[in-house]
Protein backbone atom coordinates (compact mmCIF):
# COMPACT_ATOMS: atom_id res chain seq x y z
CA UNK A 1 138.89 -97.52 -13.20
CA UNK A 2 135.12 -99.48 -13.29
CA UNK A 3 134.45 -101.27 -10.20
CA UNK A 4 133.46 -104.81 -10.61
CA UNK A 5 131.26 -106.62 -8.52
CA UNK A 6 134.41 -108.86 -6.92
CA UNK A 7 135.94 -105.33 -6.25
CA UNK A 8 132.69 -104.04 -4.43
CA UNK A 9 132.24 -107.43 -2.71
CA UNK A 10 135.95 -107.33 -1.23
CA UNK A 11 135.78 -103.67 0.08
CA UNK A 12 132.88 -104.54 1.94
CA UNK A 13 133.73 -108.23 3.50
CA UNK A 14 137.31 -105.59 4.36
CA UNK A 15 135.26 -103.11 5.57
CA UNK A 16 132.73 -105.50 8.07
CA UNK A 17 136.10 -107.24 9.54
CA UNK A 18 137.73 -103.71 10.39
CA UNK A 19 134.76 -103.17 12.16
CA UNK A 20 133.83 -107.02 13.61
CA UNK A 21 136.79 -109.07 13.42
CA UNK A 22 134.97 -111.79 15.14
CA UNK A 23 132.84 -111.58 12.41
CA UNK A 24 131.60 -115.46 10.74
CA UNK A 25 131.05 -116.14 7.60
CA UNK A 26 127.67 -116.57 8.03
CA UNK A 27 126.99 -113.41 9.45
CA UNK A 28 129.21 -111.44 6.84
CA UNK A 29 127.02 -113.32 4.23
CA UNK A 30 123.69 -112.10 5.93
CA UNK A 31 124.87 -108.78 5.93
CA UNK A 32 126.04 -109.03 2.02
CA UNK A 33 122.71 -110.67 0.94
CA UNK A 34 125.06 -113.61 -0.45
CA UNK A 35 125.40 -116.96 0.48
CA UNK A 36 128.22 -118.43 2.78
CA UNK A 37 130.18 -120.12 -0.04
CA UNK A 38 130.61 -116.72 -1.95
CA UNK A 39 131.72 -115.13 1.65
CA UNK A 40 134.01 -118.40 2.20
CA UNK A 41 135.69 -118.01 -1.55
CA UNK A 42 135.88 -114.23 -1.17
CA UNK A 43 138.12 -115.04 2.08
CA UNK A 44 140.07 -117.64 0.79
CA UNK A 45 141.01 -115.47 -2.14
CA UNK A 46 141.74 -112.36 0.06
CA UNK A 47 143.85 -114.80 2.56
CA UNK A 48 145.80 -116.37 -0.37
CA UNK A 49 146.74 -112.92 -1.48
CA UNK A 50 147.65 -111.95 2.28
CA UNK A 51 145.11 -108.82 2.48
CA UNK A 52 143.41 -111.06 5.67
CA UNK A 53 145.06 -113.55 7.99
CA UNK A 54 142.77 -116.26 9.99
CA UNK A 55 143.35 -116.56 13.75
CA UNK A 56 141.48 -119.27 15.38
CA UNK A 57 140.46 -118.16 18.85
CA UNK A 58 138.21 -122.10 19.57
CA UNK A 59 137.65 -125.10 18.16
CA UNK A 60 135.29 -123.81 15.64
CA UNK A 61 135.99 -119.64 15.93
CA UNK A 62 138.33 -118.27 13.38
CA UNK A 63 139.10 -114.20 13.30
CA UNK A 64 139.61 -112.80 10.56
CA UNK A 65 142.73 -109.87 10.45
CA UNK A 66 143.36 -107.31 8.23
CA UNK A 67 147.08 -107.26 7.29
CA UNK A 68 148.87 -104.31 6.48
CA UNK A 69 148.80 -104.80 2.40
CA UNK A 70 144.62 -105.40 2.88
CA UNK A 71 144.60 -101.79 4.52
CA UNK A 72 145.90 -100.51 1.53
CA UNK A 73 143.91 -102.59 -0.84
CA UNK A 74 140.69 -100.97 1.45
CA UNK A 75 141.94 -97.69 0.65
CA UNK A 76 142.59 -98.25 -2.95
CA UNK A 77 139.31 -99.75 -3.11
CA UNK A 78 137.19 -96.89 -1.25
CA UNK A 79 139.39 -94.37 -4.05
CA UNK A 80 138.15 -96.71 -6.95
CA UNK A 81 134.81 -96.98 -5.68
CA UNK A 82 134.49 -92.84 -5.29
CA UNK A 83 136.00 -92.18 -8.55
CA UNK A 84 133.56 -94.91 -10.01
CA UNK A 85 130.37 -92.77 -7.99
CA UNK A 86 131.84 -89.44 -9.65
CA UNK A 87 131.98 -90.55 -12.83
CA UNK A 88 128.61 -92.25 -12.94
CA UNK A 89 127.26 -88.95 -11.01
CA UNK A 90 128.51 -86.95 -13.53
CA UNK A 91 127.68 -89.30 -16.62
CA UNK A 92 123.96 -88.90 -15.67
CA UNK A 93 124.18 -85.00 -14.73
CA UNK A 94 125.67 -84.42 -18.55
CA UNK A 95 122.53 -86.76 -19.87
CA UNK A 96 120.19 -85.06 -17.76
CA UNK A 97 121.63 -81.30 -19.07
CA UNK A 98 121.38 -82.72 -22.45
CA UNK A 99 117.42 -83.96 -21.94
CA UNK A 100 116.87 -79.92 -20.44
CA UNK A 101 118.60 -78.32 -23.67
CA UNK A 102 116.18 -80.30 -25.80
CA UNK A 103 113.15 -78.99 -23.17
CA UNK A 104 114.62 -75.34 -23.54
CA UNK A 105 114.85 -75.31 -27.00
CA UNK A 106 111.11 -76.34 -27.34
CA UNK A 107 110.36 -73.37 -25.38
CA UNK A 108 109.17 -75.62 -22.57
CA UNK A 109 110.03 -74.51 -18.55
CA UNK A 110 108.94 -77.61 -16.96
CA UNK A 111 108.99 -81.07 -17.14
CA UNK A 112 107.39 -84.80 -15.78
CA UNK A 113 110.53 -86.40 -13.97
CA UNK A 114 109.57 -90.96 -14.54
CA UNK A 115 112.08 -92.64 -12.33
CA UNK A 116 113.25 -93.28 -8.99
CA UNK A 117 116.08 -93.87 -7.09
CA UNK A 118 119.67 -91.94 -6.89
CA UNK A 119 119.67 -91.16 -10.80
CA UNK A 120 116.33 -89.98 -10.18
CA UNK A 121 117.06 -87.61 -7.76
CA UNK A 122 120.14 -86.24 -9.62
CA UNK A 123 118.21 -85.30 -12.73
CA UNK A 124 115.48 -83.73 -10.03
CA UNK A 125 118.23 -81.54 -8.94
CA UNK A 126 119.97 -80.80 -12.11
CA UNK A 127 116.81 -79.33 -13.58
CA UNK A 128 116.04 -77.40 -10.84
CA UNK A 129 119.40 -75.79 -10.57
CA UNK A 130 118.58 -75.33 -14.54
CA UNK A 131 115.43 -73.53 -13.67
CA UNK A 132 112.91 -76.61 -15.02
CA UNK A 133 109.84 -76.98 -12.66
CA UNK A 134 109.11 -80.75 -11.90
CA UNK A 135 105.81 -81.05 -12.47
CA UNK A 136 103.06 -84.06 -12.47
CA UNK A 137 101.24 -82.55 -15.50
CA UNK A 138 101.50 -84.85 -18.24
CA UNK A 139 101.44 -81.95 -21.23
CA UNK A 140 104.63 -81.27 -19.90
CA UNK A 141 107.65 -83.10 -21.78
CA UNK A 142 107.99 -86.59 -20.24
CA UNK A 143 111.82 -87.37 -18.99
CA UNK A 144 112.09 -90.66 -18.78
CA UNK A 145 114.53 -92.83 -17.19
CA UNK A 146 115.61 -96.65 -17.68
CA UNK A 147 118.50 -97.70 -15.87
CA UNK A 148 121.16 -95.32 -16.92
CA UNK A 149 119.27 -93.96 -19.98
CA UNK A 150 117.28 -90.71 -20.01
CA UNK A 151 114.69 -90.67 -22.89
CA UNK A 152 112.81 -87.03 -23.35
CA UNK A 153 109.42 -87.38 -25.12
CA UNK A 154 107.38 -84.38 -25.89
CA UNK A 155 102.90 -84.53 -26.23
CA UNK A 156 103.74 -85.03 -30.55
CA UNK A 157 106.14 -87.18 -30.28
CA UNK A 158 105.58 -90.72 -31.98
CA UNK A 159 109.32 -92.08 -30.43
CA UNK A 160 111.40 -90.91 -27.63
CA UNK A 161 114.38 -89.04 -28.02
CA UNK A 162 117.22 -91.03 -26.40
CA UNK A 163 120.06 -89.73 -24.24
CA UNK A 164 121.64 -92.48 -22.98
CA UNK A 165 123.00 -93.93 -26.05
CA UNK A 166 126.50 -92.22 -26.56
CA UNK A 167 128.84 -94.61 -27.02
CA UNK A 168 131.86 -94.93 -24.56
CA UNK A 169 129.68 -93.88 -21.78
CA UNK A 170 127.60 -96.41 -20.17
C-alpha cells in the first residue's frame, strides 16, 4: 500500500502529540515545515474521525489526545510507511543490480556513482557488495541517478541507457 502525503502528514502530527500533547498548532506546523491551516485541517479531520480528542486545559490551550482507534491508525500507519521504505529500498537495489549487470558485461569493475542522498547511498552499497569499485575517474561507466531513475552511460555512448523506466514500478 503507497503512502500518500495525507498518510505521512497524519502519522507524524500522531506521532508529535504522543510525544507533546500540549503540543499547538503552531508549533506542530513549525516542526512539519507546513503552515497552521494545513496542521488545523489535518486535526479537524483526525478529530472528526475520533483518532484525536481536544481537551481544553485555558481559555485559549487545547490538548490534543490520542484515542484508542488513533493508536491503531499510528500503528497501521508506521506498518504502511515501512512496507512503503522496503519496497522503494528494494525497487532501487533491483535498478541498481540491473545498471552493474550492464557494467559487468562490458567487462568493466568500476564505476562513477552521480547522485546523492538515500538512493545514492543504496546503489553505493549495492555495488560494492557486487564487487564494483566507486571511483571518481570519469573513463569509468557513469551511473547516473535522477530521482528514482538510474541511467548507466559508458565513454561511447551517444544516449544513456535507462533503468528506471519499467513500467509498474515507480
Amino acid at each position: 500500500m503507497d503512502i500518500t502525503s495525507d498518510h505521512n502528514s497524519d502519522l507524524v502530527i500522531l506521532e508529535q502529540i504522543e510525544k507533546d500533547p500540549d503540543a499547538t498548532q503552531a508549533n506542530l506546523a513549525s516542526q512539519m515545515g507546513v503552515a497552521v491551516a494545513t496542521i488545523n485541517w489535518h486535526l479537524k479531520r483526525l478529530i472528526a474521525k475520533g483518532y484525536v480528542k481536544a481537551r481544553r486545559v485555558g481559555r485559549r490551550k487545547l490538548r490534543y489526545i490520542i484515542t484508542p482507534e488513533g493508536l491503531a491508525l499510528r500503528a497501521h500507519l508506521t506498518l504502511d510507511y515501512i512496507q512503503s521504505s522496503f519496497h522503494l529500498f528494494r525497487l532501487i537495489r533491483q535498478r541498481m543490480q540491473d545498471a552493474i549487470s550492464q557494467v559487468q558485461a562490458a567487462g568493466f569493475d568500476r564505476i562513477c556513482l552521480e547522485g546523492d542522498g538515500d538512493i545514492a547511498e543504496v546503489c553505493r552499497l549495492t555495488a560494492l557488495e557486487n564487487g564494483i569499485a566507486i571511483v571518481q575517474d570519469h573513463e569509468a561507466p557513469r551511473v547516473i541517478i535522477r530521482a528514482m531513475k538510474l541511467f548507466v552511460v559508458f565513454k561511447t555512448d551517444n544516449e544513456p541507457f535507462d533503468h528506471g523506466s519499467m513500467e509498474g514500478q515507480d
